[in-house]
Protein backbone atom coordinates (compact mmCIF):
# COMPACT_ATOMS: atom_id res chain seq x y z
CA UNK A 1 -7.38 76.58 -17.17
CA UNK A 2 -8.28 74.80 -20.27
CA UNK A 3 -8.08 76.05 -23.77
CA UNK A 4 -9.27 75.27 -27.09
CA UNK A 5 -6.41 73.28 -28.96
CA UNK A 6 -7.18 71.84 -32.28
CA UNK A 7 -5.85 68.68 -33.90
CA UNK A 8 -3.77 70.59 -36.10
CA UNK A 9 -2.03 72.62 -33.39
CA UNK A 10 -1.55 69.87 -31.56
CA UNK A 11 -0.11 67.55 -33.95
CA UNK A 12 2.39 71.22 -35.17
CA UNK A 13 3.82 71.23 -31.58
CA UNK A 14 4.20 67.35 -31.14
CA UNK A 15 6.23 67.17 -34.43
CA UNK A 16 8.17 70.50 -33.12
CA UNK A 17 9.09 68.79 -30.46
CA UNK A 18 9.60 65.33 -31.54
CA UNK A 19 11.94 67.29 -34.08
CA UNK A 20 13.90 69.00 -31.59
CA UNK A 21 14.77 65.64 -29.57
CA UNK A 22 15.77 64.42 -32.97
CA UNK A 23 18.23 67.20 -33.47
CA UNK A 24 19.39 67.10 -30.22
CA UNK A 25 20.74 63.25 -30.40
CA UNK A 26 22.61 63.48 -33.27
CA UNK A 27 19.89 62.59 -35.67
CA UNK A 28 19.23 59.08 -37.17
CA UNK A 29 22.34 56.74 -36.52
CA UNK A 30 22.87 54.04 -38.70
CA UNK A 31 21.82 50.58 -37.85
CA UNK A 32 24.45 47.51 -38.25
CA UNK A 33 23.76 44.90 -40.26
CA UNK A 34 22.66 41.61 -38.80
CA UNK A 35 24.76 40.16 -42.04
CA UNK A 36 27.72 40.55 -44.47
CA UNK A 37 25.98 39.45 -47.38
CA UNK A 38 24.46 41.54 -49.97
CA UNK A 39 21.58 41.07 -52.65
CA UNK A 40 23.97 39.43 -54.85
CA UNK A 41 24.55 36.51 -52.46
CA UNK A 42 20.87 34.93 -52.94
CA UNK A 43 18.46 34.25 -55.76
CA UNK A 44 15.78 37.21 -55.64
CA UNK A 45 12.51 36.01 -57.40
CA UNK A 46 10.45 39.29 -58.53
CA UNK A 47 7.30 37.02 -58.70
CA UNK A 48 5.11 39.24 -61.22
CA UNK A 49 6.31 42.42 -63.54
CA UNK A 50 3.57 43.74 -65.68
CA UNK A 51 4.27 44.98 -69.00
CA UNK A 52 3.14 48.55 -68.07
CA UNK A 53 6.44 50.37 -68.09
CA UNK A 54 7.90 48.33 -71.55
CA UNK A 55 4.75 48.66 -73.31
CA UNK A 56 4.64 52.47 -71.84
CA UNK A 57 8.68 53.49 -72.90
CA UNK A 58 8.19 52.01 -76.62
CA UNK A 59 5.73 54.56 -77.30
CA UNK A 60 8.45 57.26 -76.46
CA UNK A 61 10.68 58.81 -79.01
CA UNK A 62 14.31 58.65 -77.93
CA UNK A 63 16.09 55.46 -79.87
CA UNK A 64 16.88 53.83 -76.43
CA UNK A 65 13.29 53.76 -75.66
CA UNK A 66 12.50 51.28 -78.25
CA UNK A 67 14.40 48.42 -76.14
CA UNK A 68 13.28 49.31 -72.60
CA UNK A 69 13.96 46.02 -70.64
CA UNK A 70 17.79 45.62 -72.49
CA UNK A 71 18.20 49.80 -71.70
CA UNK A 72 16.18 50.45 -68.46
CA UNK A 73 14.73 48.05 -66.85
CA UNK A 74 16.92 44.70 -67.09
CA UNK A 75 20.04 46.82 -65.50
CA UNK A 76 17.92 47.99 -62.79
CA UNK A 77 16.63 44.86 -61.34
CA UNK A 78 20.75 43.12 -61.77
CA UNK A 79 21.81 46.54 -59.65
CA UNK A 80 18.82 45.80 -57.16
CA UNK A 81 20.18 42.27 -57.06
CA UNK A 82 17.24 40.16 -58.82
CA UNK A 83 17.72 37.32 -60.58
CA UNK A 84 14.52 36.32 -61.83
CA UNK A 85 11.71 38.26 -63.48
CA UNK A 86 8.37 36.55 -63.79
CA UNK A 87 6.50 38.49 -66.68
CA UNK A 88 3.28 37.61 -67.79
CA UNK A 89 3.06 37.43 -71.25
CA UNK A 90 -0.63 39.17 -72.21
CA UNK A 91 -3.70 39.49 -69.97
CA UNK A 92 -7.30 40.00 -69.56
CA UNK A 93 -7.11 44.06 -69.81
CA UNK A 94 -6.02 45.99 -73.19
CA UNK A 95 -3.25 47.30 -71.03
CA UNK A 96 -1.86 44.01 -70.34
CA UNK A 97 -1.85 43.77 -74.09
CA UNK A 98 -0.23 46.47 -75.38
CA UNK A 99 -3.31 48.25 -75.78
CA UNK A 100 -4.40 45.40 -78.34
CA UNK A 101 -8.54 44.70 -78.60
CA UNK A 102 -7.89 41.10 -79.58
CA UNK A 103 -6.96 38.95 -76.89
CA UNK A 104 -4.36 36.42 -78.63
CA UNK A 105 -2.98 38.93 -81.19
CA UNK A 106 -2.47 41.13 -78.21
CA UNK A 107 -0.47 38.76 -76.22
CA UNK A 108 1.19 37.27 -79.13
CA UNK A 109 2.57 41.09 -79.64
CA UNK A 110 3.43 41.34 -76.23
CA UNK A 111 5.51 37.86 -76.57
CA UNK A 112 7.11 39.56 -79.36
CA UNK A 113 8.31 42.36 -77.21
CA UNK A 114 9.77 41.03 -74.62
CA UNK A 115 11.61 38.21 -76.34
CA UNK A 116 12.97 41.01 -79.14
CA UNK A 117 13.70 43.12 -75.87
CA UNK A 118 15.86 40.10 -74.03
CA UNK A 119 17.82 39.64 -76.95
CA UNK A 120 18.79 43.29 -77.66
CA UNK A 121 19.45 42.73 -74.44
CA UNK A 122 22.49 40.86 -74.90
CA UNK A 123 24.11 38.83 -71.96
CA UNK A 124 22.42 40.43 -69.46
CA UNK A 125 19.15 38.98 -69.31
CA UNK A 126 17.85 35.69 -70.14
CA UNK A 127 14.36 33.29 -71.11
CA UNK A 128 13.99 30.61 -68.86
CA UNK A 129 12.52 27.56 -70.77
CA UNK A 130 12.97 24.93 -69.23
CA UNK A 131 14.40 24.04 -65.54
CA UNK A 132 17.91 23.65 -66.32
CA UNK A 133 17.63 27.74 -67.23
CA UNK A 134 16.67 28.96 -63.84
CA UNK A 135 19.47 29.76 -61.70
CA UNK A 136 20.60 28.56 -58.60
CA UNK A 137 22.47 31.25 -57.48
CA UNK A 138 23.17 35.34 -58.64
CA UNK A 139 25.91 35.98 -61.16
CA UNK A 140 25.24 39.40 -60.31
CA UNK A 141 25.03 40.73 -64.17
CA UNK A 142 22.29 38.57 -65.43
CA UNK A 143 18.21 38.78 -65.04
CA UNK A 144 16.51 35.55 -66.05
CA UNK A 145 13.01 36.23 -67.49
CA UNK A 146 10.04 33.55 -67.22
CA UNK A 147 7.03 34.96 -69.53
């Protein structure tokens, strides 16, 4: 005999019992790596970073905040192993430019912050001007930026 099931009490005693076989073989095992190298053995290109996070953290009040790339952001992207940063400097939105009406005063500011950022930033991060700047391979404890 047949009886009403919903999707909802279907889908409860699927994942019940999908969770059970998953408990009873040990749980996840860990995979093995099809290679010894790490994120620090290649030149990771993070192809576009919008200013939304800088632009967001100078508006906070803690000190640190003021130099968010040098503080936060520059020695995330060296522990996640990137070595470039491709950061548009400015945009078509206000957002893009620092909340700035005026399109080239906007961007200009937005110049301004990231190059006063980089060097608060010390050796850690970079401008890439010209070819000879971009690297060809990860020092692991420097970010390049190309704005």
């Amino acid at each position: 005999m047949f009886h009403n099931v919903t999707r909802r009490d279907f889908v409860s005693r699927t994942c019940a019992f999908a969770g059970a076989g998953l408990l009873a073989s040990g749980g996840a095992q860990r995979g093995k790596s099809a290679t010894t190298k790490g994120p620090h053995d290649f030149v990771i290109v993070e192809g576009h970073r919008d200013i939304w996070e800088q632009s967001g953290r100078t508006r906070l009040k803690e000190e640190a905040q003021r130099w968010p790339l040098a503080n936060f952001i520059v020695p995330r992207l060296i522990e996640g192993g990137v070595s470039v940063v491709i950061m548009p400097a400015g945009g078509d939105s206000p957002e893009e430019r620092d909340e700035q009406d005026e399109m080239l005063e906007g961007s200009m500011r937005v110049l301004d912050l990231i190059l006063s950022d980089i060097d608060k930033a010390g050796n850690k991060a970079s401008i890439i001007r010209t070819k000879a700047d971009v690297p060809t391979s990860s020092s692991g404890s420097e970010c390049a930026v190309y704005s």
